[in-house]
Protein backbone atom coordinates (compact mmCIF):
# COMPACT_ATOMS: atom_id res chain seq x y z
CA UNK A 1 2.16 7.83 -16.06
CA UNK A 2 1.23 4.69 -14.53
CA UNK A 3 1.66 4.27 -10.73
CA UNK A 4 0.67 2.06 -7.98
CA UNK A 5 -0.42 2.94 -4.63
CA UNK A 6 -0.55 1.63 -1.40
CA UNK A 7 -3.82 2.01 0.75
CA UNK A 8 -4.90 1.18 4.50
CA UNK A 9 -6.77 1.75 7.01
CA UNK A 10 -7.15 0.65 10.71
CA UNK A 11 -9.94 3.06 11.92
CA UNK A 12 -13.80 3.28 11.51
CA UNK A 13 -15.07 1.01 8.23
CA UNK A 14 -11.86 0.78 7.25
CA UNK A 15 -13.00 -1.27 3.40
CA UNK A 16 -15.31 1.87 3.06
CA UNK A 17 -12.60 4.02 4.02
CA UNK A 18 -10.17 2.80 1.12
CA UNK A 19 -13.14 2.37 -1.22
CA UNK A 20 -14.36 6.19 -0.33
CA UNK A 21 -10.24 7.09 -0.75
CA UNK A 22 -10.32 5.44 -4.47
CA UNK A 23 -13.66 7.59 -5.35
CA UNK A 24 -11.57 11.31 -4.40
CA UNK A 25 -8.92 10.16 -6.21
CA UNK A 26 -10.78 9.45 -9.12
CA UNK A 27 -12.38 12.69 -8.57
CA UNK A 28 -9.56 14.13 -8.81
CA UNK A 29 -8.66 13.13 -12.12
CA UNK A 30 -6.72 9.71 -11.30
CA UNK A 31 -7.58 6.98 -13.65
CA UNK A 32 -7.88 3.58 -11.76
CA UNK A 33 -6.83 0.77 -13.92
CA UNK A 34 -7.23 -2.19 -11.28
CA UNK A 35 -7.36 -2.72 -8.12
CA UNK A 36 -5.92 -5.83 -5.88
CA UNK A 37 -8.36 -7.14 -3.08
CA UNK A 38 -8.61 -6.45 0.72
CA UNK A 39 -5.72 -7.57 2.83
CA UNK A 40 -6.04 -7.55 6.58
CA UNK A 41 -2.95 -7.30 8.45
CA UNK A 42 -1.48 -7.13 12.00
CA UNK A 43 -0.07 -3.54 12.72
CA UNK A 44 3.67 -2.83 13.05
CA UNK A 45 5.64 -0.70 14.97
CA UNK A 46 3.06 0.14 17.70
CA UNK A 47 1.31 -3.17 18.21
CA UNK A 48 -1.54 -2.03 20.49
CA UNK A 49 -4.11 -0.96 17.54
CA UNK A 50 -6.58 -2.59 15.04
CA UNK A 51 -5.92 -4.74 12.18
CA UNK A 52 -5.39 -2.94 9.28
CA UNK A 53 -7.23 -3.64 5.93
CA UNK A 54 -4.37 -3.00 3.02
CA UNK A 55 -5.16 -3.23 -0.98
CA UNK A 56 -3.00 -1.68 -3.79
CA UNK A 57 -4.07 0.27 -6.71
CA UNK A 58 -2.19 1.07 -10.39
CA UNK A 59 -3.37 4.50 -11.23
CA UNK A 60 -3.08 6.66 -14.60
CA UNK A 61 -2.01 10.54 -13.94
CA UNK A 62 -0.80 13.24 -15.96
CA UNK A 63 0.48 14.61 -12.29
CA UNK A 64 4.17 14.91 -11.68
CA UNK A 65 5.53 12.72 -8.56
CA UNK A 66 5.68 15.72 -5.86
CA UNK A 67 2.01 17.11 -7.47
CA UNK A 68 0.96 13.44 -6.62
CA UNK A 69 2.40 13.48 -3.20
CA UNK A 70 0.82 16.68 -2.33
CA UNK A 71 -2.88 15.53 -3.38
CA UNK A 72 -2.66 12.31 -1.59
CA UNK A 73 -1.79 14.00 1.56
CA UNK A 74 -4.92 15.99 0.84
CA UNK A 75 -7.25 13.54 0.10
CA UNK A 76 -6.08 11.61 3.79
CA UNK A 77 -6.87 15.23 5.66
CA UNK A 78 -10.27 15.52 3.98
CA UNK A 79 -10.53 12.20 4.87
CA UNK A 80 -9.83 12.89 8.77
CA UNK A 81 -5.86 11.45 8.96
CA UNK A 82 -4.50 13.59 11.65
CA UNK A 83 -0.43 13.81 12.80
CA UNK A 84 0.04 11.27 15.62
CA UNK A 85 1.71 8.46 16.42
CA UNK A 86 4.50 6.99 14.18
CA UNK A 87 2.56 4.02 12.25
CA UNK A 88 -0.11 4.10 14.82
CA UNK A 89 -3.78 4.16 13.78
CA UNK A 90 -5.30 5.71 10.63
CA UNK A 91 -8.89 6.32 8.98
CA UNK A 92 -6.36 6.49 5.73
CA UNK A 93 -3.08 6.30 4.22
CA UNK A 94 -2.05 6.50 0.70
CA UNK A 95 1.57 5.99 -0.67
CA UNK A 96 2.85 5.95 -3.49
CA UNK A 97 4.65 2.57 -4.46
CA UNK A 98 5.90 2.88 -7.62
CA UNK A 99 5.59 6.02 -10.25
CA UNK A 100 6.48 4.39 -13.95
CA UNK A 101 10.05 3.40 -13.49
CA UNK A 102 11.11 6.79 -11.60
CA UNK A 103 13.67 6.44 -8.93
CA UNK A 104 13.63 9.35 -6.57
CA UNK A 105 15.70 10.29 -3.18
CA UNK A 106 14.45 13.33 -1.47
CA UNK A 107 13.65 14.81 1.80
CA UNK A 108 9.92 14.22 1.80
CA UNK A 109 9.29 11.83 -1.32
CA UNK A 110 11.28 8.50 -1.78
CA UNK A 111 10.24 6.14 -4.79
CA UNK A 112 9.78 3.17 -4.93
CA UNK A 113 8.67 3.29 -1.39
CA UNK A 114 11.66 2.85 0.73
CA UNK A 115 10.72 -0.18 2.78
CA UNK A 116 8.11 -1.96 0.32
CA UNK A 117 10.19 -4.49 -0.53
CA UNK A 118 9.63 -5.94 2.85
CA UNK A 119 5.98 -5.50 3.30
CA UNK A 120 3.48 -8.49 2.44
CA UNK A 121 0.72 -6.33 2.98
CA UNK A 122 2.27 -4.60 -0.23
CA UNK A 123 3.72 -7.36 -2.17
CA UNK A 124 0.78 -9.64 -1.80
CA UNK A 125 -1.75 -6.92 -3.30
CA UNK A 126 0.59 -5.69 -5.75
CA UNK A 127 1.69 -9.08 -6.90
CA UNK A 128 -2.43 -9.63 -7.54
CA UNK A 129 -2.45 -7.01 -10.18
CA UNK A 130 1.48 -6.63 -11.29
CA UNK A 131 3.17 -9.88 -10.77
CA UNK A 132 5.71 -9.06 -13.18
CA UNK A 133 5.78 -5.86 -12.63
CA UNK A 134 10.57 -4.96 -11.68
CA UNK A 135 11.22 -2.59 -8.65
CA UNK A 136 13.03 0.10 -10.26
CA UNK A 137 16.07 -0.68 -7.78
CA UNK A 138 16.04 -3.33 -6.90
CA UNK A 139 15.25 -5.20 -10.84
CA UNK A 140 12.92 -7.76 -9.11
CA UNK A 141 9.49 -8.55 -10.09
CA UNK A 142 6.97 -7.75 -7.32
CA UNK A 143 6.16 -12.05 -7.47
CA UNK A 144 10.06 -12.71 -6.89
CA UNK A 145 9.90 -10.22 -3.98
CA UNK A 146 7.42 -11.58 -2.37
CA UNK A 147 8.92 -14.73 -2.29
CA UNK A 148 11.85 -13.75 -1.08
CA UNK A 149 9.96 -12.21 2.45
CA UNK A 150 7.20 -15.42 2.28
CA UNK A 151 9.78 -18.16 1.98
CA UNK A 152 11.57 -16.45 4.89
CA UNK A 153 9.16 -16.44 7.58
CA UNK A 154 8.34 -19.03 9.93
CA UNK A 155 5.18 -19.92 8.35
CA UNK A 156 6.24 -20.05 4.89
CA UNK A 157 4.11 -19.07 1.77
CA UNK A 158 0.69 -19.88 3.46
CA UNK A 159 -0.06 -16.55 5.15
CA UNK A 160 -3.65 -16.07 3.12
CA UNK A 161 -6.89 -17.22 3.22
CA UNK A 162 -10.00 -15.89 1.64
CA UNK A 163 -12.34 -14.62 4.55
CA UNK A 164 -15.82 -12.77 3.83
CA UNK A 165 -14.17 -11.08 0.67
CA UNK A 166 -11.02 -9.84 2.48
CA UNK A 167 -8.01 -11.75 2.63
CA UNK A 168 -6.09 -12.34 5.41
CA UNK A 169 -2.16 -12.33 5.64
CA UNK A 170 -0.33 -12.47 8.83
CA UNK A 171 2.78 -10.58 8.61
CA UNK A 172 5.93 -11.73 9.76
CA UNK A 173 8.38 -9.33 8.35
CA UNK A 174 9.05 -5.65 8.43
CA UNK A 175 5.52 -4.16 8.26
CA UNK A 176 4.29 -0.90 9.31
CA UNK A 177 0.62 -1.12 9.26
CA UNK A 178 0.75 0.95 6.31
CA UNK A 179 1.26 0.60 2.60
């Protein structure tokens, strides 16, 4: 199945942290098929933390959605992700964005993502290596999204620039500080 995931990181070296995330995954069976660049972003929800570095992923697995879940929430405990703070700080997180064209409503796994539609530090990376790729609910490509939530803020579509290999994006919108 193909899938894309969300990663970031606001703790520690947090490029080496979503690079070292990538490698247990692939460990782990995953086949990584590309992979967008870095993002930095402002956090949301609970301002007082680092910038996060964001970057999206399209995976092949053989693993069903909930098996997926389950070994991503692994892989962020090996990594050191501990409980706290509602979209506070994090050596890790990994979400799953999309899995194939699967729509799914349950307690503890909702796909697409519930609130990715919203996020440039998820459309920008995923529109790098799926631009064409429809949301599953809401039939939009990932580039119409995006423009959509970029044509909407204050500052318009120019929210990047290329800095030291990681790109920069200023959110405006409804972002969490995680994928």
């Amino acid at each position: 199945m193909k899938v894309f995931l969300g990663l970031g990181s606001n703790l520690g070296k947090r490029r080496r942290n979503c690079l070292r995330a990538i490698e247990f995954l692939q460990a782990k069976g995953l086949i990584i098929k590309r992979t967008s660049s870095f993002y930095e972003t402002e956090p949301w929800g609970y301002q007082n933390q680092p910038r996060f570095i964001n970057m999206v992923i399209e995976v092949e697995t053989e693993l069903g959605p909930d098996e997926l879940l389950k070994m991503l929430k692994g892989i962020e405990r090996r990594m050191g992700r501990k409980d706290g703070l509602r979209w506070g700080p994090r050596i890790i997180d990994i979400d799953i964005l999309i899995y194939n064209d699967r729509v799914i409503d349950k307690k503890d796994l909702v796909i697409p993502h519930p609130h990715m539609h919203k996020r440039e530090f998820v459309l920008r990376p995923l529109s790098e290596i799926a631009p064409d790729l429809k949301h599953p609910r809401l039939g939009k490509t990932v580039s119409e999204l995006l423009m959509e939530i970029t044509s909407s803020s204050p500052e318009g579509d120019d929210t990047t620039e290329e800095r030291d290999d990681v790109t920069k994006a200023e959110n405006t919108k409804d972002t969490t500080g995680c994928p």
